[in-house]
Protein backbone atom coordinates (compact mmCIF):
# COMPACT_ATOMS: atom_id res chain seq x y z
CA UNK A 1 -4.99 23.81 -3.74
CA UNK A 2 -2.56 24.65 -6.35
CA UNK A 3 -0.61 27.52 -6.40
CA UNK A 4 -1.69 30.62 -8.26
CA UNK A 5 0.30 33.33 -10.05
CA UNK A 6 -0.37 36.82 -8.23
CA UNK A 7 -1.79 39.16 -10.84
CA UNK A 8 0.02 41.97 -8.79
CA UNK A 9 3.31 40.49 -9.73
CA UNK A 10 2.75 38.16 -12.19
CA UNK A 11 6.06 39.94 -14.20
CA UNK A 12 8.31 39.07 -10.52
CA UNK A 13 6.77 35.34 -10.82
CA UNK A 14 5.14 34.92 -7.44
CA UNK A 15 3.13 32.45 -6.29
CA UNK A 16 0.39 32.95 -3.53
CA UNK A 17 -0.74 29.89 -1.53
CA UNK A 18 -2.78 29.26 1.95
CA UNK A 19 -0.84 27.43 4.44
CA UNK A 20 -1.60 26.46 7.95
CA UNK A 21 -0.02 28.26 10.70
CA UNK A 22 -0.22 27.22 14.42
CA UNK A 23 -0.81 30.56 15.58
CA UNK A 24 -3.20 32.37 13.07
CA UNK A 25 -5.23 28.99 11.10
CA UNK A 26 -5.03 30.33 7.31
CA UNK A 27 -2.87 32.65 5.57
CA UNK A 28 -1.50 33.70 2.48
CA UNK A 29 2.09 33.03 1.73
CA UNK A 30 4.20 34.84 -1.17
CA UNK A 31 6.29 32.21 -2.08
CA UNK A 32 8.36 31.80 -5.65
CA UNK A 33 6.95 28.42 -7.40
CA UNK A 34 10.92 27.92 -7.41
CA UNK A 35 11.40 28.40 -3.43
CA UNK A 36 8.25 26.09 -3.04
CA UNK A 37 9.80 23.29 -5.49
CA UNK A 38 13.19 23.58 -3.60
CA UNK A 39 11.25 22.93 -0.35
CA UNK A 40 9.12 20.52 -1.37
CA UNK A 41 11.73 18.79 -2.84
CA UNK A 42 13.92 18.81 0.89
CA UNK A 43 10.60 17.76 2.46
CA UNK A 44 9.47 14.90 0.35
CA UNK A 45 12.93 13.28 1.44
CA UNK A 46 11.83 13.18 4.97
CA UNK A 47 8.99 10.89 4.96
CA UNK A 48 9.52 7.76 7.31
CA UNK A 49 7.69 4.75 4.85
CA UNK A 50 9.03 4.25 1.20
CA UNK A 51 6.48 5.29 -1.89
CA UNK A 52 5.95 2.83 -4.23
CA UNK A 53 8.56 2.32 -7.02
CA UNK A 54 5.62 3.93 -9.43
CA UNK A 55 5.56 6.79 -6.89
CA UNK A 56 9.27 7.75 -6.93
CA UNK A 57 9.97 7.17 -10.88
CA UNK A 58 7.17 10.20 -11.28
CA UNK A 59 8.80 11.80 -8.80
CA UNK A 60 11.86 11.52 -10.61
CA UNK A 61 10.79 12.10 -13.97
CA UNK A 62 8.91 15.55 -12.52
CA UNK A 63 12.14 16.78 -10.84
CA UNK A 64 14.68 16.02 -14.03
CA UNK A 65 12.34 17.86 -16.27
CA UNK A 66 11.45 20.61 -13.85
CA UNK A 67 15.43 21.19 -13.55
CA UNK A 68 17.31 19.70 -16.72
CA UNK A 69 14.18 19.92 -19.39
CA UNK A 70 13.74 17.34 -22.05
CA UNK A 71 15.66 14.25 -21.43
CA UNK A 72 18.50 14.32 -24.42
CA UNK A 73 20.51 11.51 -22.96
CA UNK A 74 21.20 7.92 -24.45
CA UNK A 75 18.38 5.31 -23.79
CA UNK A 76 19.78 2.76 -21.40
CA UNK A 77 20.54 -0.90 -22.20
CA UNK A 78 17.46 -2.56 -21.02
CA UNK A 79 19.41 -4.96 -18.84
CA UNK A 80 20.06 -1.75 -16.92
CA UNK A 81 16.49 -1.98 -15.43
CA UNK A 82 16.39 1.11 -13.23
CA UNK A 83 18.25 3.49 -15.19
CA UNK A 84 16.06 2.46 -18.24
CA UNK A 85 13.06 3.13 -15.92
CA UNK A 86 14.13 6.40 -15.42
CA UNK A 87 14.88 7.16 -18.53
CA UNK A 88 11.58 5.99 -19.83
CA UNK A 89 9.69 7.95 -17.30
CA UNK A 90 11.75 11.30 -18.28
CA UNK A 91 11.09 10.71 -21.25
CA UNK A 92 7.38 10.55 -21.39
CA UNK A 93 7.48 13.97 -19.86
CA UNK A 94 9.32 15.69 -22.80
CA UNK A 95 7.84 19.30 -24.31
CA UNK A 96 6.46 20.11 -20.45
CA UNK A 97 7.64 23.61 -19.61
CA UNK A 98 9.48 24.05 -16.32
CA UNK A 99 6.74 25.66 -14.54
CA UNK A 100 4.16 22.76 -15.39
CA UNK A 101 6.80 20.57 -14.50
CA UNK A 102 7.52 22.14 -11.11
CA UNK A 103 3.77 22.46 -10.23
CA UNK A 104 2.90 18.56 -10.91
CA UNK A 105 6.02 18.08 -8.84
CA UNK A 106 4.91 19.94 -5.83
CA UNK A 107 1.30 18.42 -5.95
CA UNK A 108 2.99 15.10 -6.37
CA UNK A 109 4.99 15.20 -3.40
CA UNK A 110 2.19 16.55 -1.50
CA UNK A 111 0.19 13.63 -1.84
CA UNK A 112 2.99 11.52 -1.34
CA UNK A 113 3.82 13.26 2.07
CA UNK A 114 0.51 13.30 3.21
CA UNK A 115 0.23 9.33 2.49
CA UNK A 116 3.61 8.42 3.59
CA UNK A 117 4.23 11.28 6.80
């Protein structure tokens, strides 16, 4: 389930999500969406198969514009096939606020972590 922004401390931006714990079964975790994005982000890195190219351009695309914003770079030549891939999927993502961007990001790499463990 996606995150969702405490009203308690909505002004602190905190996010409150149920995770599984060995020792208790469900709980609520304050988390920042920014600490959860940084973890996710480590974690994604550690699953043993490879996603699909279409998997990791996303990916991609979700973590430039969750950390840079719109893509204002030069458009690749398209000889240069992967960097014009990732530019092309940045691009697609421009006007998505940070926070969006993060929170596709994380659900992203969820899936992908859960299909690739």
């Amino acid at each position: 389930p996606r995150s969702t922004l405490s009203s308690s401390s909505a002004a602190s931006d905190v996010y409150k999500r149920q995770v599984s714990t060995q020792s208790t079964g469900m709980e609520i975790v304050e988390m920042s969406l920014q600490a959860e994005f940084e973890q996710i982000a480590a974690d994604v890195k550690k699953v043993t198969n490879r996603p699909t190219n279409e998997e990791l351009l996303d990916l991609y695309a979700l973590y430039k514009q969750a950390t840079v914003g719109d893509n204002n770079t030069a458009q690749p030549w398209a000889v240069q096939v992967e960097a014009a891939a990732k530019w092309n999927a940045w691009t697609k993502l421009k006007g998505t606020d940070k926070t969006t961007a993060q929170e596709d990001y994380i659900d992203k790499a969820k899936e992908i972590i859960k299909k690739y463990k």
